[in-house]
Structures are given as structure tokens and as C-alpha cells.
N, C-alpha and C. Protein backbone atom coordinates (compact mmCIF):
# COMPACT_ATOMS: atom_id res chain seq x y z
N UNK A 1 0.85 -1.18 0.00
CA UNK A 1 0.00 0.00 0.00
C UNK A 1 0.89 1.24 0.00
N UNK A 2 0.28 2.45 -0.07
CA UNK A 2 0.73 3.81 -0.22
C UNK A 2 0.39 4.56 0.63
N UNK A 3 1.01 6.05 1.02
CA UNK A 3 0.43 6.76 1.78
C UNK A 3 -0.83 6.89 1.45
N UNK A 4 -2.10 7.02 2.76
CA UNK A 4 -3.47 7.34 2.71
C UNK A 4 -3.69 7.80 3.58
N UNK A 5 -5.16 9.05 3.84
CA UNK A 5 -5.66 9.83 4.21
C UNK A 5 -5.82 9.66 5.54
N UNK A 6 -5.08 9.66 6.39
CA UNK A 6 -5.81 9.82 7.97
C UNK A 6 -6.57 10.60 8.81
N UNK A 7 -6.53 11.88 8.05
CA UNK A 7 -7.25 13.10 8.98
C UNK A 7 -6.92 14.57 7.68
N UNK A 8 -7.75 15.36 8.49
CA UNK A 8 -7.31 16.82 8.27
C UNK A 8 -6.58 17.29 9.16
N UNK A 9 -5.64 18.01 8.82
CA UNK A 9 -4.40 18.96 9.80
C UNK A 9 -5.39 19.57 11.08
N UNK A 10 -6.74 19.97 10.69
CA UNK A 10 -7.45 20.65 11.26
C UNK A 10 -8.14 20.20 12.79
N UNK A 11 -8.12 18.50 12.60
CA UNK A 11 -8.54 17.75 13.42
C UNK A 11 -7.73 17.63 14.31
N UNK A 12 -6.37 17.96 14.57
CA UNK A 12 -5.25 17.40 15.62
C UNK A 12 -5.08 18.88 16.03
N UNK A 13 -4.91 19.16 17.12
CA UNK A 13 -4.91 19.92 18.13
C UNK A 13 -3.29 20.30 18.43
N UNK A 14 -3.12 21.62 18.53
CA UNK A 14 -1.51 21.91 18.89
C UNK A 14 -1.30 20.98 20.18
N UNK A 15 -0.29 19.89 20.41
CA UNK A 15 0.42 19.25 21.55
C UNK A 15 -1.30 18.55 22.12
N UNK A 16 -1.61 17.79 21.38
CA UNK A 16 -3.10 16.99 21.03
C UNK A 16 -2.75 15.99 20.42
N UNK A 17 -3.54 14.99 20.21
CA UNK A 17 -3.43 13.80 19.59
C UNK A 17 -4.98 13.32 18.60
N UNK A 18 -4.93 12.38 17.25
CA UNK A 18 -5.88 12.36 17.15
C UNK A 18 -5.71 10.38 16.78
N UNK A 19 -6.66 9.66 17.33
CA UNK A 19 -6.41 8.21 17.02
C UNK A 19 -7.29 7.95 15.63
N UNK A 20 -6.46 6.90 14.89
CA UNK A 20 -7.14 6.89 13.74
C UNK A 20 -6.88 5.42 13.29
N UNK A 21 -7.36 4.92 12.22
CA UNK A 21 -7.38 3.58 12.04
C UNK A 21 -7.47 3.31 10.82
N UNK A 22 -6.11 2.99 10.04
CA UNK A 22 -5.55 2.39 9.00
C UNK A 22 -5.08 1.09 8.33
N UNK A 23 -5.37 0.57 7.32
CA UNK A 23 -5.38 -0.31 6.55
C UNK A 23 -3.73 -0.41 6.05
N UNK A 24 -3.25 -1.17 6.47
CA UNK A 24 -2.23 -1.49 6.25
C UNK A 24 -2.08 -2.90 5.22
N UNK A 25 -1.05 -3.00 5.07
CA UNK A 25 -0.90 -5.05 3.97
C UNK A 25 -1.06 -6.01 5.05
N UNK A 26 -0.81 -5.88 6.02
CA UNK A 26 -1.16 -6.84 7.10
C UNK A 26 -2.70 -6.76 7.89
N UNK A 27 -3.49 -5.79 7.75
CA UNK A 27 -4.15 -5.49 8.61
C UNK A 27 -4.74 -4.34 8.96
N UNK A 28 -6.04 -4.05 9.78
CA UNK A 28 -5.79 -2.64 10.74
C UNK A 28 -4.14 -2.53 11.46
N UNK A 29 -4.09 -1.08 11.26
CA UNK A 29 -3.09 -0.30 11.97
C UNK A 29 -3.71 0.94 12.66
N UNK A 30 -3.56 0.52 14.40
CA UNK A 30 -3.94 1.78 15.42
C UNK A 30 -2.93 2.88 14.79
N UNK A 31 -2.88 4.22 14.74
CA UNK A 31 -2.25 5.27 14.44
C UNK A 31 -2.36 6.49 15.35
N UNK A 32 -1.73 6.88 16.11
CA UNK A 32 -1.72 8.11 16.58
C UNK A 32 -1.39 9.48 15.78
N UNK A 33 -1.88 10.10 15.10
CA UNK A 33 -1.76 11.58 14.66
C UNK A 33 -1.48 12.47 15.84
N UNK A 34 -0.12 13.22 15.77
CA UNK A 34 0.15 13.80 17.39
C UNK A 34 0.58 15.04 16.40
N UNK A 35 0.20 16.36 17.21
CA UNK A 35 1.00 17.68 16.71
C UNK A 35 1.82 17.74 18.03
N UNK A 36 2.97 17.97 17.81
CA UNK A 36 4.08 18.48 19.01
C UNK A 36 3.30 20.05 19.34
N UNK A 37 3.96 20.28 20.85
CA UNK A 37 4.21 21.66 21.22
C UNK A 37 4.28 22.79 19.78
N UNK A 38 5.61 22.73 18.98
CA UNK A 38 5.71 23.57 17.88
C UNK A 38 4.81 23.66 16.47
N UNK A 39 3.86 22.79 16.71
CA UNK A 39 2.99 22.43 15.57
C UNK A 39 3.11 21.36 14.45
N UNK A 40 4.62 20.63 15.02
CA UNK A 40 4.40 19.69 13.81
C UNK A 40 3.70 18.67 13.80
N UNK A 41 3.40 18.14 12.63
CA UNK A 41 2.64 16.82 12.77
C UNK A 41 3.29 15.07 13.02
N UNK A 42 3.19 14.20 13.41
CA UNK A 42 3.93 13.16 13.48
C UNK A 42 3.10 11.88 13.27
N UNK A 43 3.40 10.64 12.98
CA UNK A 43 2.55 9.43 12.74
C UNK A 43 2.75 8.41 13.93
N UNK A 44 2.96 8.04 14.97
CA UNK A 44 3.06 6.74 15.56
C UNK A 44 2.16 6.10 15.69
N UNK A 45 2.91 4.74 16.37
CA UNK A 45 1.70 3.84 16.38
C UNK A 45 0.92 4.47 17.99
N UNK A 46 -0.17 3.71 17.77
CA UNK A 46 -1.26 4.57 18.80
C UNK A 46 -0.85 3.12 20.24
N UNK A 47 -0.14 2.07 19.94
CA UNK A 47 -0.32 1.33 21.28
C UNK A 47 1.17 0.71 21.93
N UNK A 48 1.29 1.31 22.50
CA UNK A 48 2.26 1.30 24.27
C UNK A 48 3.46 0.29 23.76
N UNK A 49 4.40 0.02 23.65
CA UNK A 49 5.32 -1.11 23.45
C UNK A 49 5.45 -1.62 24.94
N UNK A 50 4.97 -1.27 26.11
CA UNK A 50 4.94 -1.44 27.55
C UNK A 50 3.91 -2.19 27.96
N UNK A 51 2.55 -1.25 27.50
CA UNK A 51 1.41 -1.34 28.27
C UNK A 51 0.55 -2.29 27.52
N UNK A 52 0.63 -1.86 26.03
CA UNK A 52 -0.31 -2.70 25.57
C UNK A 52 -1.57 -1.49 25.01
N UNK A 53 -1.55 -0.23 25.80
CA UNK A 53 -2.40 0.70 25.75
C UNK A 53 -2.42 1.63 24.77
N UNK A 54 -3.48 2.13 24.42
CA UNK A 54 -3.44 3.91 23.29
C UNK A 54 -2.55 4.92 24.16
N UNK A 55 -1.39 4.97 23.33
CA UNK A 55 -0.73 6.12 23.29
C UNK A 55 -1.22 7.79 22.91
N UNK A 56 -2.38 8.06 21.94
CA UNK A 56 -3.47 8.90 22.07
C UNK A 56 -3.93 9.30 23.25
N UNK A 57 -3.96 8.39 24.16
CA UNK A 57 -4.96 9.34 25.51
C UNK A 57 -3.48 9.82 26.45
N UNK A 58 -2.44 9.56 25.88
CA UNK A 58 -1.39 10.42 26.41
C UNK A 58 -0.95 11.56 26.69
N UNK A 59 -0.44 12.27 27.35
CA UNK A 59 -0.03 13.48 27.08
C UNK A 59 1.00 14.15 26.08
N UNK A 60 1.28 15.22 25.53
CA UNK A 60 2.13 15.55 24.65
C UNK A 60 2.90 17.05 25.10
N UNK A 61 4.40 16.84 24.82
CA UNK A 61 5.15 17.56 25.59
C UNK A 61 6.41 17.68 24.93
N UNK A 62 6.59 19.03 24.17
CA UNK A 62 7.81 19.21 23.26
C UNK A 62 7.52 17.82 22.07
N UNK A 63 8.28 17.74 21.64
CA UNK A 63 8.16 16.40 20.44
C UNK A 63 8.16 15.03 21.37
N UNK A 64 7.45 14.88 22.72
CA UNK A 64 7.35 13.38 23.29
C UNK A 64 6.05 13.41 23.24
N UNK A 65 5.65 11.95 23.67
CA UNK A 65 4.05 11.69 24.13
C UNK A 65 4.37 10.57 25.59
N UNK A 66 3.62 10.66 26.47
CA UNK A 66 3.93 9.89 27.49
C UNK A 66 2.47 9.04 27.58
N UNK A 67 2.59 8.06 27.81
CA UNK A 67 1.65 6.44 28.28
C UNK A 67 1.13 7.31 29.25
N UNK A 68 -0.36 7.20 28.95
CA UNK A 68 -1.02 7.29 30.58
C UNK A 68 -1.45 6.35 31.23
N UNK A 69 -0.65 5.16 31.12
CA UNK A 69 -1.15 4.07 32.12
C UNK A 69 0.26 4.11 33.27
N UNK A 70 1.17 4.32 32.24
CA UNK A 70 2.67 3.22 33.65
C UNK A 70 4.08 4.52 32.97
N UNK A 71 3.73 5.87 32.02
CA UNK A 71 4.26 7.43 31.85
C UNK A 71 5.66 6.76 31.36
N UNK A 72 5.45 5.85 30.47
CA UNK A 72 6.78 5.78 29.60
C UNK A 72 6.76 6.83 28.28
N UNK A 73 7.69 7.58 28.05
CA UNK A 73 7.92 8.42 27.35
C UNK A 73 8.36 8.22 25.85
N UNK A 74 7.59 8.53 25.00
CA UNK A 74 8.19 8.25 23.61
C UNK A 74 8.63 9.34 22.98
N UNK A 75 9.60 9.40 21.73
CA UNK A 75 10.27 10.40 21.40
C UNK A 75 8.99 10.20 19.71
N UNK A 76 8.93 11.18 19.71
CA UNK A 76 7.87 11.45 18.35
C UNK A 76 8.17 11.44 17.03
N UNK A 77 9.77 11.60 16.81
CA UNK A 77 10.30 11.75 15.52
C UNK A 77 11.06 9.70 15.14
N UNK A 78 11.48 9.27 16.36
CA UNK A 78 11.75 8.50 16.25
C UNK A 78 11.29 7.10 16.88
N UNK A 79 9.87 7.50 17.63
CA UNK A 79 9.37 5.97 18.60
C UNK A 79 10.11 5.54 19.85
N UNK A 80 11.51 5.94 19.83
CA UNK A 80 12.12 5.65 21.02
C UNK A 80 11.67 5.90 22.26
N UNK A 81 11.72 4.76 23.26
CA UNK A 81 11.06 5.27 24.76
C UNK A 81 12.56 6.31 25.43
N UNK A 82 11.72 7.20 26.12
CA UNK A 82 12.90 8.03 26.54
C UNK A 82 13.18 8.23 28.38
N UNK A 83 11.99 7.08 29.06
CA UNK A 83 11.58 6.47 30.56
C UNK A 83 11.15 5.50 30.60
N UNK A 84 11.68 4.57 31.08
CA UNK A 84 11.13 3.41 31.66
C UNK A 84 9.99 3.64 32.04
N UNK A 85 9.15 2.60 32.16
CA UNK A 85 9.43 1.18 31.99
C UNK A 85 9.64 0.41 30.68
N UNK A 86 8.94 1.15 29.44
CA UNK A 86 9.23 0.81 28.45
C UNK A 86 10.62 0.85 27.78
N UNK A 87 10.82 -0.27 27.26
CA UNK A 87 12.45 -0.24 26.77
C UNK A 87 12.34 -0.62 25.01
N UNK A 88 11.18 -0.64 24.49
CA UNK A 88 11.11 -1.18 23.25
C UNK A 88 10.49 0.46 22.24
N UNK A 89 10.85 0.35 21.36
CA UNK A 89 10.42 1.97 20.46
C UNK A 89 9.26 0.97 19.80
N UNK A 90 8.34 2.17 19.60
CA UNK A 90 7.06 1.82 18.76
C UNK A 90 7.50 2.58 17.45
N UNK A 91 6.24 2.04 16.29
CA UNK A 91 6.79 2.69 14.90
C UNK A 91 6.09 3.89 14.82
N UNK A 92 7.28 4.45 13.63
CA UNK A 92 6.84 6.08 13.41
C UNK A 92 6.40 5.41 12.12
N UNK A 93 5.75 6.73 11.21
CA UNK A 93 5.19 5.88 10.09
C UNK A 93 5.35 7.34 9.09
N UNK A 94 6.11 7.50 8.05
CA UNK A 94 6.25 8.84 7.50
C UNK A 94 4.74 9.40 7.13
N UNK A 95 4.60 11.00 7.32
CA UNK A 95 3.43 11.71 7.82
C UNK A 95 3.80 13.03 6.04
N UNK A 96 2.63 13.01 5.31
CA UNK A 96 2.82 14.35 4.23
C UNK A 96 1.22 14.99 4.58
N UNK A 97 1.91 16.41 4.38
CA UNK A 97 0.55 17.14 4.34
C UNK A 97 0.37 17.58 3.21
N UNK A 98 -0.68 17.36 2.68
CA UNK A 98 -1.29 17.88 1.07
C UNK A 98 -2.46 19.02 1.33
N UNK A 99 -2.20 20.09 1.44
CA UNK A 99 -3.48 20.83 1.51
C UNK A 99 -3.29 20.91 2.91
N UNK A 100 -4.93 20.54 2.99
CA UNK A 100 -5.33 19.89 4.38
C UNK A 100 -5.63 18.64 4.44
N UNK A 101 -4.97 17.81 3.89
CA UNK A 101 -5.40 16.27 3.49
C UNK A 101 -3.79 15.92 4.56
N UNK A 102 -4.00 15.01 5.76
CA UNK A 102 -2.90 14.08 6.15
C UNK A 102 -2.58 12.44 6.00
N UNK A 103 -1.59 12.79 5.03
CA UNK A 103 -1.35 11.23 4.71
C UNK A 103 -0.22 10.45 5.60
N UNK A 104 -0.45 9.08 5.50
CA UNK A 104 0.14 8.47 6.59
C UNK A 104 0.32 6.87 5.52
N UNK A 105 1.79 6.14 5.94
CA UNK A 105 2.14 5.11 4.82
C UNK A 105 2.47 4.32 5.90
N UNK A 106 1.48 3.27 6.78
CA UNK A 106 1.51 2.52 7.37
C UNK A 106 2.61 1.47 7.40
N UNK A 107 2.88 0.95 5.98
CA UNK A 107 3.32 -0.30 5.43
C UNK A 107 5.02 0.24 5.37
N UNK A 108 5.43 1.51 5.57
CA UNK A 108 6.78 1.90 5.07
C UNK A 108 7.18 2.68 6.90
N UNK A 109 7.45 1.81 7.83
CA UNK A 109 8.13 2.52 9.11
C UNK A 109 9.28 2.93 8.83
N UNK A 110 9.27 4.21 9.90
CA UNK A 110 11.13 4.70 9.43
C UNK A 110 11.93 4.45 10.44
């Protein structure tokens, strides 16, 4: 598959999150749409490499998002946890804005 439509820019909230649900070659793919603090946009996956949980109902803070179950910290550009307890990175998934159209390429992690 190819990048496809996850949202409008309009729908994600400065240092907000928006959960969305994509068709990948394998499957649904949970997706978190996150704007950082500075407004950018980012793709991760929406569930916990820790918890098991949506990373969406997280908080967002400079380019991280933190688990609100057990506040393991992910880095937004790259999935990396940046606090324990989590020690495993979740996927980023490259993010284009067309317009106001946000595309997201499930099948191609970076």
C-alpha cells in the first residue's frame, strides 16, 4: 500500500493527539496523529510497546508523548522510549501534508 488519508491537519490539536485507524498489507493499523508543542505533525503507532495501551490518551510535551497508564515516554520523531518502563520503540510511520489532506504510509516505518 501507499500513503493514505488519515485526517485533516485541522482535526489534531496543537500538543493533542488524534487516534485513527488504518489499513495497512497486514491489517488494521492503530495510528496516533500527534501535533508536538511547535505544531508539527507526526505518525506513531497509537499502542504502548509497555502497556499494551493507546498512546493517544497520552499526554504531549515538546516532540514526546507519554503512556497514561505506567508514563513511559516516547520520542515522536523516532518511537524511542525516553523512561522506563518501556524499553522497546514503537513505529513512526512517514506523515505528508497535502493541503489539508494528512497522509500516513503505514506499510513503510522509518
Amino acid at each position: 500500500m501507499s500513503a493514505q488519508r488519515a485526517c485533516l491537519a485541522s482535526q489534531v490539536p496543537v500538543a493533542g493527539t488524534l487516534r485513527v485507524e488504518l489499513e495497512g498489507a497486514d491489517g488494521t493499523v492503530e495510528v496516533a496523529v500527534v501535533r508536538d508543542e511547535d505544531g508539527e505533525l507526526h505518525a506513531i503507532s497509537d499502542i504502548c510497546s509497555h502497556g499494551q495501551v493507546s498512546l493517544s490518551d497520552g499526554e504531549v510535551e515538546g516532540a514526546t508523548i507519554e503512556c497514561w497508564l505506567h508514563g513511559s515516554r516516547f520520542d515522536l520523531r523516532t518511537g524511542k522510549p525516553l523512561s522506563p518502563p518501556a524499553v522497546r520503540p514503537v513505529p513512526v510511520y512517514p506523515l505528508t501534508v497535502e493541503g489539508e489532506q494528512v497522509l500516513v504510509d503505514v506499510d513503510a516505518p522509518l
